[in-house]
Protein backbone atom coordinates (compact mmCIF):
# COMPACT_ATOMS: atom_id res chain seq x y z
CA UNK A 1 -19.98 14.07 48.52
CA UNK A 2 -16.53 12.95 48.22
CA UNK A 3 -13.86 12.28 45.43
CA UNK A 4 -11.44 9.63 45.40
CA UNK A 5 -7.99 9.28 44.20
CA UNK A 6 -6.87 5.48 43.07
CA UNK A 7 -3.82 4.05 42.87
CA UNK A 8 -3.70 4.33 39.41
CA UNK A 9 -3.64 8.00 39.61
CA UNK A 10 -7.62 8.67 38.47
CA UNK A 11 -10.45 10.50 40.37
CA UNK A 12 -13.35 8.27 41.17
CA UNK A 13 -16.26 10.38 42.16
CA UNK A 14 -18.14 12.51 43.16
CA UNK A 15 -19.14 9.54 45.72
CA UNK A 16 -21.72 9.52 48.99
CA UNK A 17 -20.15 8.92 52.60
CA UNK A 18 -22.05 5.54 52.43
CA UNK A 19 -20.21 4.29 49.10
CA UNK A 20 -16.78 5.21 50.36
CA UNK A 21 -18.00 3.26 53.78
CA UNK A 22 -18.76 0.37 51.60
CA UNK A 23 -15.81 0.73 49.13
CA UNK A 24 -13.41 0.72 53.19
CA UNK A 25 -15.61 -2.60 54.10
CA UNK A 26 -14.42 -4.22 50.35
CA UNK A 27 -11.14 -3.21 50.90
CA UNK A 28 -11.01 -0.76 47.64
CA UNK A 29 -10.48 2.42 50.14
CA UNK A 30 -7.54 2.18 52.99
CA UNK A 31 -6.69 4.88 55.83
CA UNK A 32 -3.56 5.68 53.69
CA UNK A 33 -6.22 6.62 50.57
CA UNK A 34 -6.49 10.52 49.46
CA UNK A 35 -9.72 11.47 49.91
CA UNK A 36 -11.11 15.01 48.86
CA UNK A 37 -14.36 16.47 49.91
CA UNK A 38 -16.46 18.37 48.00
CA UNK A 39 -15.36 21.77 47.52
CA UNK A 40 -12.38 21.23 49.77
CA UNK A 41 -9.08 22.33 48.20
CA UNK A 42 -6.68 19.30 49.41
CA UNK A 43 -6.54 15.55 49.47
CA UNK A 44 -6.23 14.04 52.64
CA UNK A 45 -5.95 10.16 54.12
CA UNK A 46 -8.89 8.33 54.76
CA UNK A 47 -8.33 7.83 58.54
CA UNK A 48 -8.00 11.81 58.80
CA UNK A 49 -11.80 11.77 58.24
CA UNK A 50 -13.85 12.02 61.43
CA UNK A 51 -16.94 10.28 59.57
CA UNK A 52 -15.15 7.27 58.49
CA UNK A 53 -13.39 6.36 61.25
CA UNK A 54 -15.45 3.42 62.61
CA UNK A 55 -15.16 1.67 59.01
CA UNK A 56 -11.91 1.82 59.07
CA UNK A 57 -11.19 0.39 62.28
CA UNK A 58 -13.80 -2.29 61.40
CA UNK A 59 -12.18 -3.11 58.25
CA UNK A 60 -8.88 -3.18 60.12
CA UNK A 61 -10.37 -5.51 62.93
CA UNK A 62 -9.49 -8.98 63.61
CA UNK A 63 -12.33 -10.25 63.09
CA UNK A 64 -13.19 -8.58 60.19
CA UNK A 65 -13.78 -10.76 56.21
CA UNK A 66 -10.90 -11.38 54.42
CA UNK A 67 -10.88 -9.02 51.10
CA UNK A 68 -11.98 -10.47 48.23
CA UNK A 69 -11.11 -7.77 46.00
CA UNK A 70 -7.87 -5.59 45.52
CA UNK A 71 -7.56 -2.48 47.32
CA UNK A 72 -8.44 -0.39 44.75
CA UNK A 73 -11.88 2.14 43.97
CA UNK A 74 -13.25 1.34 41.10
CA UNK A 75 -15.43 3.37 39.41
CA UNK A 76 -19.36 4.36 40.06
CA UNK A 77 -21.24 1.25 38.32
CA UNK A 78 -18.12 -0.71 37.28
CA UNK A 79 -18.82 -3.70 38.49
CA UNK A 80 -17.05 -4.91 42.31
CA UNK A 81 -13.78 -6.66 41.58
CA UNK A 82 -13.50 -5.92 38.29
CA UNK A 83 -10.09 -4.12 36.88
CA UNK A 84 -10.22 -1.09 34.33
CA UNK A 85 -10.43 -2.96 30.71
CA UNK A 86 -9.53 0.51 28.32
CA UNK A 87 -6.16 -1.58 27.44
CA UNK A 88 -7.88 -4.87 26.84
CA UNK A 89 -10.74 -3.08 24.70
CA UNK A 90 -7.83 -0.73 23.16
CA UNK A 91 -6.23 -3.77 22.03
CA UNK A 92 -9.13 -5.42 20.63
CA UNK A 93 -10.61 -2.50 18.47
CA UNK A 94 -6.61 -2.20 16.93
CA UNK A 95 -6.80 -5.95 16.18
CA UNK A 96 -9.81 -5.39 14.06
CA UNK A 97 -9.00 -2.34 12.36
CA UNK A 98 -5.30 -3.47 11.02
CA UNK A 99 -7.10 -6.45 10.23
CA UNK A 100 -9.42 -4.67 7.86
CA UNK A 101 -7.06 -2.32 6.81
CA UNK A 102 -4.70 -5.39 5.42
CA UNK A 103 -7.02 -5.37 2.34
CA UNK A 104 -5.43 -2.07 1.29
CA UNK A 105 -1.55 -2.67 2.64
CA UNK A 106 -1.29 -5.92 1.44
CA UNK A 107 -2.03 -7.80 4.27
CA UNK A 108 1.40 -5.96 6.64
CA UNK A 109 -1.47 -4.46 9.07
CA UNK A 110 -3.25 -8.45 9.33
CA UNK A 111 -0.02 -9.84 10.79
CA UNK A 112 -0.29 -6.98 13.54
CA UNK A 113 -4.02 -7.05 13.52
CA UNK A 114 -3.36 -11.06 14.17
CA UNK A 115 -0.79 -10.64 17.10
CA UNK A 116 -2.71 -7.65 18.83
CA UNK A 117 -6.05 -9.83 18.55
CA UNK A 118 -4.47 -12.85 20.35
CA UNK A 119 -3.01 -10.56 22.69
CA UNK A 120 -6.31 -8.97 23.65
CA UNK A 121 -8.39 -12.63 23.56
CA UNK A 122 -6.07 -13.71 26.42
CA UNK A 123 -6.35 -10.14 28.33
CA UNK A 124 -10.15 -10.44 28.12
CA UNK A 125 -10.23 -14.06 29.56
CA UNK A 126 -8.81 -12.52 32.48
CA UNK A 127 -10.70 -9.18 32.78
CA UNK A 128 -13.81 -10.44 31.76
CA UNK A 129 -14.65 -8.02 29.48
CA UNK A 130 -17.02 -9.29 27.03
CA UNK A 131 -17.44 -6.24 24.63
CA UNK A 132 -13.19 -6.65 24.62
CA UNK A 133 -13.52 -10.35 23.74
CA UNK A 134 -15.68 -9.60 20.88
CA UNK A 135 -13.66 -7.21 19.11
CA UNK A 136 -10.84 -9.20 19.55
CA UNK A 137 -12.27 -12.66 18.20
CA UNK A 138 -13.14 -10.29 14.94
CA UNK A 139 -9.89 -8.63 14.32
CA UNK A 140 -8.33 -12.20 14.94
CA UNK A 141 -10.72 -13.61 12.86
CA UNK A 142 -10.30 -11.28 10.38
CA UNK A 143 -6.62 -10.78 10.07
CA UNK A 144 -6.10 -14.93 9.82
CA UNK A 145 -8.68 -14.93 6.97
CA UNK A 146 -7.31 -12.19 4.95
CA UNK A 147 -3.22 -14.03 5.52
CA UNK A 148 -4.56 -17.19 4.54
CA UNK A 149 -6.62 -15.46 1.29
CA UNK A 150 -3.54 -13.27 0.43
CA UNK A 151 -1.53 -16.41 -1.41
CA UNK A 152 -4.94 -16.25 -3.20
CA UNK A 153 -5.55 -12.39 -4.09
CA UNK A 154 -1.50 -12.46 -4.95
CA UNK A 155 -2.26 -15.45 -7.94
CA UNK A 156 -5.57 -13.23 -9.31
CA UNK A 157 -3.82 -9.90 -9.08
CA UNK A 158 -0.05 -10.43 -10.47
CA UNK A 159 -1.38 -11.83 -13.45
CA UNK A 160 -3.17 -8.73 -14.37
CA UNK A 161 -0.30 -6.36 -13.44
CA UNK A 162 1.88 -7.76 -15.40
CA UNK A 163 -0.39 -7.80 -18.14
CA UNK A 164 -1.26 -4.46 -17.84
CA UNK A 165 2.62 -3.67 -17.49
CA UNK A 166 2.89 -5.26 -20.95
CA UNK A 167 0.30 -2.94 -22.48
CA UNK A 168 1.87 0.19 -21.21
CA UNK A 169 5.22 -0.44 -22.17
CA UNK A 170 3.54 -1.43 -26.10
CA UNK A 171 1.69 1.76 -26.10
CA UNK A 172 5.16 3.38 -25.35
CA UNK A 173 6.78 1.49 -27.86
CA UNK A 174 4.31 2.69 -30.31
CA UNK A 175 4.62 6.30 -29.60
CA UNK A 176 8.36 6.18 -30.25
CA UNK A 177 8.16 4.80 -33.38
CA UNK A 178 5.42 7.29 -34.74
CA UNK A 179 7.53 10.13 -33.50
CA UNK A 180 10.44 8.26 -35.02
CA UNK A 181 8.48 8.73 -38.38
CA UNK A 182 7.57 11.89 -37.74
CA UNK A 183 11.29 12.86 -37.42
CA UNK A 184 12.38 11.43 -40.73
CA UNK A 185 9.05 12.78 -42.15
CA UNK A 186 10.18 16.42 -41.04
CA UNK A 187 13.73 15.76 -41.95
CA UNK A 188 12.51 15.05 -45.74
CA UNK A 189 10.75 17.79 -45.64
CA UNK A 190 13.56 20.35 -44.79
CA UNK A 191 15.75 18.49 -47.38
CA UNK A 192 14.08 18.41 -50.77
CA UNK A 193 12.11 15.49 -49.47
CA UNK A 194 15.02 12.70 -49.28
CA UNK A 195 15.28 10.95 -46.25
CA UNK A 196 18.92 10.52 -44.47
CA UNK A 197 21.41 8.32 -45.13
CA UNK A 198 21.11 4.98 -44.10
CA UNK A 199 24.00 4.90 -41.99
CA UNK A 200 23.36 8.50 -40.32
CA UNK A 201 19.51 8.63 -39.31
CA UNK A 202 19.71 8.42 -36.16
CA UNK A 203 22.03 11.32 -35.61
CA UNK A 204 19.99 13.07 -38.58
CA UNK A 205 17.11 13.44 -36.57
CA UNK A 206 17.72 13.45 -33.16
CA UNK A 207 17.09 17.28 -33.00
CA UNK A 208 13.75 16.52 -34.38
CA UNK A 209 12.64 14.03 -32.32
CA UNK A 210 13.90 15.77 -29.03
CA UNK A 211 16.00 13.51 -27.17
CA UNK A 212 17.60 9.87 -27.02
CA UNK A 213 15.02 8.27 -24.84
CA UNK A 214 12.50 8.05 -27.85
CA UNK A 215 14.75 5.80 -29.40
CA UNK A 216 14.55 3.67 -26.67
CA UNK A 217 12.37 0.82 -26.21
CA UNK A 218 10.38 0.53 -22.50
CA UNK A 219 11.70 -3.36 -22.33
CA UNK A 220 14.79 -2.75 -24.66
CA UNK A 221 18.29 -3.57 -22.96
CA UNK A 222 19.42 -0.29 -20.82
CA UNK A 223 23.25 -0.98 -22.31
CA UNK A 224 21.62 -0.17 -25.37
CA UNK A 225 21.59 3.29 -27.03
CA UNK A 226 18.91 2.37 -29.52
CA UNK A 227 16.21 -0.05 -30.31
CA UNK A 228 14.91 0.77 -33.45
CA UNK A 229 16.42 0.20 -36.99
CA UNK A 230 15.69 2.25 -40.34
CA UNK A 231 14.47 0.27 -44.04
CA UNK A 232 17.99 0.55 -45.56
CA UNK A 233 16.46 0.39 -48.89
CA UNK A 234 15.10 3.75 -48.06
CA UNK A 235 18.32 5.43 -47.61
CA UNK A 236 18.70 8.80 -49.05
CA UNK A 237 15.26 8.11 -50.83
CA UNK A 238 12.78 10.55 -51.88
CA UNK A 239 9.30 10.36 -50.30
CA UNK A 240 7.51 10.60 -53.55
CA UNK A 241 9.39 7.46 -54.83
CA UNK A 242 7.53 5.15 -52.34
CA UNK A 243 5.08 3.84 -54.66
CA UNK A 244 2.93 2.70 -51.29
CA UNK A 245 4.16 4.58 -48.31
CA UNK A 246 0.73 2.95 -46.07
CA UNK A 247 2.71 -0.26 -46.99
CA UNK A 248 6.10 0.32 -47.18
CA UNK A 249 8.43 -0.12 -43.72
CA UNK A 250 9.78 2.67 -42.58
CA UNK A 251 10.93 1.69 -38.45
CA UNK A 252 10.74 -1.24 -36.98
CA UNK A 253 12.09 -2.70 -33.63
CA UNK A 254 15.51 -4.50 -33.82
CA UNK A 255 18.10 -5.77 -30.91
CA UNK A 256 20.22 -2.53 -30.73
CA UNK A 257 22.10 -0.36 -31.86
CA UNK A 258 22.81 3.57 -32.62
CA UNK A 259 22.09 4.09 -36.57
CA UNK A 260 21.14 0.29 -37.12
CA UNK A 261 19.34 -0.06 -40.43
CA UNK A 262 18.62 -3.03 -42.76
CA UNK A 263 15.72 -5.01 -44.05
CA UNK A 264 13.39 -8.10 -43.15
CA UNK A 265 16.56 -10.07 -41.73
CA UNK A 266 17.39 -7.45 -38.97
CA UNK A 267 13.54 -7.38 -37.47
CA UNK A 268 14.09 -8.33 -33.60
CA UNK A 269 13.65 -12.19 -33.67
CA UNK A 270 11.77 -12.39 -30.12
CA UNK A 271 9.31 -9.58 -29.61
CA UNK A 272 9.57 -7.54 -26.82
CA UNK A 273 6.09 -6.79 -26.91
CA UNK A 274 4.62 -10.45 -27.68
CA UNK A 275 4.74 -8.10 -31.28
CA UNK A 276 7.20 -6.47 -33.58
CA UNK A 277 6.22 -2.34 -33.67
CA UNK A 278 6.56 -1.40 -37.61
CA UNK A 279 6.58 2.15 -38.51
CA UNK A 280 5.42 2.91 -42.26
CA UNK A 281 6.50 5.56 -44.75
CA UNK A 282 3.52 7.61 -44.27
CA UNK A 283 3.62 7.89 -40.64
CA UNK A 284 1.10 5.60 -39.15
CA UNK A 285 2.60 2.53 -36.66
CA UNK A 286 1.16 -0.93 -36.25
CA UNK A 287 2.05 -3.90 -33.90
CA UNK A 288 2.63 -6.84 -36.45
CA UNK A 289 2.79 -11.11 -35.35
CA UNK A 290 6.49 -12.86 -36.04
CA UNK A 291 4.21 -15.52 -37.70
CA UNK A 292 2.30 -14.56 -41.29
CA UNK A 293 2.05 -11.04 -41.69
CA UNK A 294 5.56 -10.02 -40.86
CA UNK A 295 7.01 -11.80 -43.93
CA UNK A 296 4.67 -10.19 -46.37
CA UNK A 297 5.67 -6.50 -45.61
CA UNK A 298 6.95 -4.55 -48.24
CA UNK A 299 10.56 -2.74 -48.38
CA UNK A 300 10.96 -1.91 -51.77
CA UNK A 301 9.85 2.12 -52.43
């Protein structure tokens, strides 16, 4: 049995004396060609072997066929004048799996999946390689679809973001303004029940509320230090005055400003939330139309 060592570096083997006699007759195996023997520590040429001496000199003969394949072994059952195809299928199998994988990066892997599949498809013209072809026409297939879809999934899917944007930055809206309330709430509290001065509330209750950002609105102006205004006509106020405090405005969203306060004229004239966020005397917060409702709420005590 013998071993042989290509020209592309790899071991082909172990082989019988006949094979390598018919790989020197197809021209795969020259008298320059290492050749080990079984159990035999060194390579050695072909034409240093006693056994295959007669091929070779056939082969090399005048009158011998011309080669119809390149002088190279090939493989046990790879078929004759074929060329290794582990790039080609290499290739291929990438194609297919960036071109899957575009569903979840947003279709950067399809472009590659696209390039590497047309790559392959010509390779495997070449080679021959059928099982190479076919998962090249896939990932080609497959990363054109999903770039010609992705204009597609883009229009369904940005819609719904920025809809579900919208809802987060409300909800944050919403929990500003109830701690907001809470603040003046606890303020009262600590002072015989009035809430601050008109003019001051913001300052009044900042070391209630924790820090500045809750008096900032998610889509409020970032030049702004504030977003929220306080009922003037509660200023310095006692809580048991408000004949209807589940009625009565307490906070509501305005255009800006640190210690802004004033009545129904100052409510922000575009909502920033497609509503105006009203906080009430007793605490709880609602989101409130520009149109009908808005008008009727009271800011009397």
């Amino acid at each position: 049995m013998y071993t042989i060592l290509g020209k592309d570096g790899q071991e082909y083997g172990p082989v019988t004396e006949a094979e390598v006699r018919q790989w020197i007759a197809e021209g795969r195996v020259s008298a320059v060609t290492p050749i080990r023997k079984q159990d035999a520590p060194e390579w050695r040429p072909a034409r240093e072997f006693v056994e295959f001496a007669e091929a070779l000199r056939a082969h090399d003969s005048p009158n011998a066929p011309p080669r119809i394949a390149p002088e190279q072994p090939v493989a046990p059952g790879q078929p004759a004048g074929s060329v290794p195809q582990g790039k080609t299928s290499g290739l291929a199998i990438a194609s297919l799996v960036l071109g899957i994988l575009g569903i979840v990066t947003c279709g950067l892997t399809a472009v590659a999946g696209l390039i590497l599949g047309i790559v392959a498809l010509n390779k495997s013209s070449k080679t021959g390689d059928r099982s190479a072809r076919g998962f090249a026409l896939a990932g080609t297939i497959v990363s054109a679809v999903f770039l010609v879809l992705l204009p597609l999934l883009a229009g369904m899917l940005l819609p719904g973001l920025a809809a579900a944007k919208q809802k987060a930055s409300s909800i944050s809206c919403i929990s500003n303004v109830k701690q907001l309330c809470l603040g003046l709430m606890i303020y009262a509290d600590e002072n015989n029940g009035t809430l601050p001065s008109a003019d001051k509330w913001c300052d009044a209750i900042i070391s209630y509320v924790g820090n500045e950002t809750v008096f900032k609105c998610p889509e409020g102006a970032g030049t702004e230090r504030a977003h929220y205004g306080f009922n003037r006509k509660l200023s310095g106020v006692s809580l048991k005055q408000i004949e209807s405090p589940a009625t009565t405005v307490m906070i509501f969203e305005v255009s800006g400003g640190w210690n802004s306060s004033g009545g129904a004229d100052e409510v922000l004239a575009t909502p920033r939330h497609k509503s105006i966020v009203i906080g009430f005397a007793d605490g709880h917060c609602e989101t409130v139309p520009v149109a009908g409702r808005l008008k009727a709420l009271r800011w009397d005590p």
